[in-house]
N, C-alpha and C. Protein backbone atom coordinates (compact mmCIF):
# COMPACT_ATOMS: atom_id res chain seq x y z
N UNK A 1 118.10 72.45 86.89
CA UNK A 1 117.78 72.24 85.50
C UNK A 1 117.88 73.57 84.77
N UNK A 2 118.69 73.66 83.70
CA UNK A 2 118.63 74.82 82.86
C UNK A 2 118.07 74.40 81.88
N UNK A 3 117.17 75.73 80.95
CA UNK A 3 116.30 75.27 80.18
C UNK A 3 116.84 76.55 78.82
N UNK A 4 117.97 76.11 77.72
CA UNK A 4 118.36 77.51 76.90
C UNK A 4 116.99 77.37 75.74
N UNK A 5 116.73 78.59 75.45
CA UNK A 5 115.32 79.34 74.30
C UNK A 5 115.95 79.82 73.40
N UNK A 6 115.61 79.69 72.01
CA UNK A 6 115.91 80.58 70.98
C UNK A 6 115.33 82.05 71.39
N UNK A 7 115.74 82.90 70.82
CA UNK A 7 114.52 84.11 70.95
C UNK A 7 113.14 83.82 70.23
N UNK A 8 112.75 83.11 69.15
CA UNK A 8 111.64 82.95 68.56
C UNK A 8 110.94 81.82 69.80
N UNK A 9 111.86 80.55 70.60
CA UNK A 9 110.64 79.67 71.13
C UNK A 9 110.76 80.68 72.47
N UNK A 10 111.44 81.44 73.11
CA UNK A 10 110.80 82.30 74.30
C UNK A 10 109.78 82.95 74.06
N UNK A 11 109.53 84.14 73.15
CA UNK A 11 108.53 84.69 72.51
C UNK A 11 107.19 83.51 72.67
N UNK A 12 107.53 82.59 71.70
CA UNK A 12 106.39 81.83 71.66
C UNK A 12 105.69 81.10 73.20
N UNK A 13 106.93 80.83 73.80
CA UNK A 13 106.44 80.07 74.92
C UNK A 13 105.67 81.16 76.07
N UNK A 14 106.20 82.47 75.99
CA UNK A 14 105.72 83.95 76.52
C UNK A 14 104.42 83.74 76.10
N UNK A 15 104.24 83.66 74.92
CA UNK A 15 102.79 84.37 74.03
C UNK A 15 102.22 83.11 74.78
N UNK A 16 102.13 81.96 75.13
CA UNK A 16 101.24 80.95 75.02
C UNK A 16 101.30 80.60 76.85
N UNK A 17 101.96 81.25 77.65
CA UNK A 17 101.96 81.61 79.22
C UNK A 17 101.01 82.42 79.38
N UNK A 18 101.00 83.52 78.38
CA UNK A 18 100.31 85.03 78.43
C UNK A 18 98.84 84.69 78.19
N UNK A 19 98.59 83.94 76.96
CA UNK A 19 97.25 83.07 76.59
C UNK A 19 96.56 82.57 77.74
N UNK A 20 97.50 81.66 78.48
CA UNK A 20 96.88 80.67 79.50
C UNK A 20 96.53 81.82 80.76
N UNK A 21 97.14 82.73 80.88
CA UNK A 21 97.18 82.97 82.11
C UNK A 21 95.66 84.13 81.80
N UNK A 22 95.44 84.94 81.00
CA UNK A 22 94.16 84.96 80.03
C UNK A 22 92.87 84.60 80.39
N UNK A 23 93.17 82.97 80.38
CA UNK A 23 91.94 82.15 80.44
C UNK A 23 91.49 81.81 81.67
N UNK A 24 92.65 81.97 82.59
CA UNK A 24 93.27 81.21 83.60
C UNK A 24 91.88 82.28 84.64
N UNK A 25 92.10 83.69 84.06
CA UNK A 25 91.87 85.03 84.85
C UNK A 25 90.49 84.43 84.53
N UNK A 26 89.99 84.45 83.76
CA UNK A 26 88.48 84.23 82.96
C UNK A 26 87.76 83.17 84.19
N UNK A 27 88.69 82.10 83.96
CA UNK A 27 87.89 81.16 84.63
C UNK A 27 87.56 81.83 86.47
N UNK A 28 88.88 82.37 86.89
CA UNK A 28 88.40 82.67 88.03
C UNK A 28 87.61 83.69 88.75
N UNK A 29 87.04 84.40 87.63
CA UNK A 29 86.17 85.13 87.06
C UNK A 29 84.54 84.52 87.60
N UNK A 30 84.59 83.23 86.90
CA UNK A 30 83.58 83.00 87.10
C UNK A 30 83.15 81.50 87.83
N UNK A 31 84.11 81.46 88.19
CA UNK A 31 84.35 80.07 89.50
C UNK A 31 83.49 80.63 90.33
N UNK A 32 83.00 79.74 91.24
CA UNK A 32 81.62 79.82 92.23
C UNK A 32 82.01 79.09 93.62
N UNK A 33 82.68 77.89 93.23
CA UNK A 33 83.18 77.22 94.57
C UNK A 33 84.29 77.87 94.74
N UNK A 34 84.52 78.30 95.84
CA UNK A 34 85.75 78.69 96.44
C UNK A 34 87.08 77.48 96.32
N UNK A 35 86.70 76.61 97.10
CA UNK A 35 88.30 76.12 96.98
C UNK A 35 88.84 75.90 95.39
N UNK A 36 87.74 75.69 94.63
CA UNK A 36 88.19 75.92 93.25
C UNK A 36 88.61 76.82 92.84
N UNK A 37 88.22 77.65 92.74
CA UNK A 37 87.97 79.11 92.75
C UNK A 37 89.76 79.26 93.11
N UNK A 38 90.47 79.08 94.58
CA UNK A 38 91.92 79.00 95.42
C UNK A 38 92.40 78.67 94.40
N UNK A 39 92.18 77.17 93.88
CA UNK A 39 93.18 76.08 92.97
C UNK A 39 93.34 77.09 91.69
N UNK A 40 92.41 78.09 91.03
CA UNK A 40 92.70 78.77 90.28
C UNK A 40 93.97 79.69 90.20
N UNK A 41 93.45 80.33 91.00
CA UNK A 41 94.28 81.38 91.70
C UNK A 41 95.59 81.23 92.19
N UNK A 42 95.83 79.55 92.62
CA UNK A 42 97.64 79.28 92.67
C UNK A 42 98.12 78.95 91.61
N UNK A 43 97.08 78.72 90.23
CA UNK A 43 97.96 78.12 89.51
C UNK A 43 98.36 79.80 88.40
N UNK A 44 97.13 80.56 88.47
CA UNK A 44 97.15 81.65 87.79
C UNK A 44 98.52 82.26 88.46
N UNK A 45 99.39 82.34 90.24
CA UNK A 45 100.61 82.45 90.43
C UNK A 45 101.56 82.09 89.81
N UNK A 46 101.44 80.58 89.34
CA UNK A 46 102.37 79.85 89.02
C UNK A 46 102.66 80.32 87.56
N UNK A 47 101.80 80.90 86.88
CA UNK A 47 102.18 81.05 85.80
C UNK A 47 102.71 82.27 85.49
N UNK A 48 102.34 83.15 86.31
CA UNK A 48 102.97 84.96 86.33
C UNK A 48 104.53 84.34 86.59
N UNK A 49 104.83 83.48 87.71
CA UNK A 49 106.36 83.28 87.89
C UNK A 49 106.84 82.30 86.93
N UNK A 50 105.98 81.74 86.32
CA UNK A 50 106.91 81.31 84.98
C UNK A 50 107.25 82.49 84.27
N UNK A 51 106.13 83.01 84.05
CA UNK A 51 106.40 84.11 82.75
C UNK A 51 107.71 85.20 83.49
N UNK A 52 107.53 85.61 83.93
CA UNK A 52 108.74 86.30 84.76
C UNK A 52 110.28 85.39 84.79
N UNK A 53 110.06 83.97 85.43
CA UNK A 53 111.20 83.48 84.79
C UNK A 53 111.57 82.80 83.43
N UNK A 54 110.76 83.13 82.35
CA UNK A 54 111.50 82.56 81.13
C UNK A 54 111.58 84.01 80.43
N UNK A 55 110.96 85.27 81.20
CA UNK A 55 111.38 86.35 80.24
C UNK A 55 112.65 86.89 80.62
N UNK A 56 113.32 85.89 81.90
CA UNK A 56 114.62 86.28 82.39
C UNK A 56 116.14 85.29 81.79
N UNK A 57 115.65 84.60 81.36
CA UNK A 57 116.25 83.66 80.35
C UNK A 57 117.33 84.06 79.38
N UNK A 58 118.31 83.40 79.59
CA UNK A 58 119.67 84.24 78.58
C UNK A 58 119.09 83.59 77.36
N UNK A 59 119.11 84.60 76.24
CA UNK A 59 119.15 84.02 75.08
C UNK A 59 120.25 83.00 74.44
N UNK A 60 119.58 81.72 73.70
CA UNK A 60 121.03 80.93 73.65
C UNK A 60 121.34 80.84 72.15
């Protein structure tokens, strides 16, 4: 699946990865159960490698 970005919706979709991942940190911050606590923490991955792959994104 290819996914082409203007430069304004990469930016935006960046800024709002960057947001989540933010909150993402926050929450696991203050998570208490561990395996929750894990589920945080893979998804807080998942989103560093988004952001990494849509800031690699040819502009279209």
């Amino acid at each position: 699946m290819q996914l082409a970005l203007s430069t304004q919706e990469r930016a935006l979709l960046e800024a709002i990865l960057r947001d989540a991942l933010g909150n993402l940190r926050e929450e696991v911050y203050h998570a208490e159960e561990h395996g929750f606590k894990d589920n945080l923490k893979a998804d807080e991955a998942t989103i560093r490698s988004l952001l990494t792959r849509v800031h690699e994104l040819p502009e279209a």
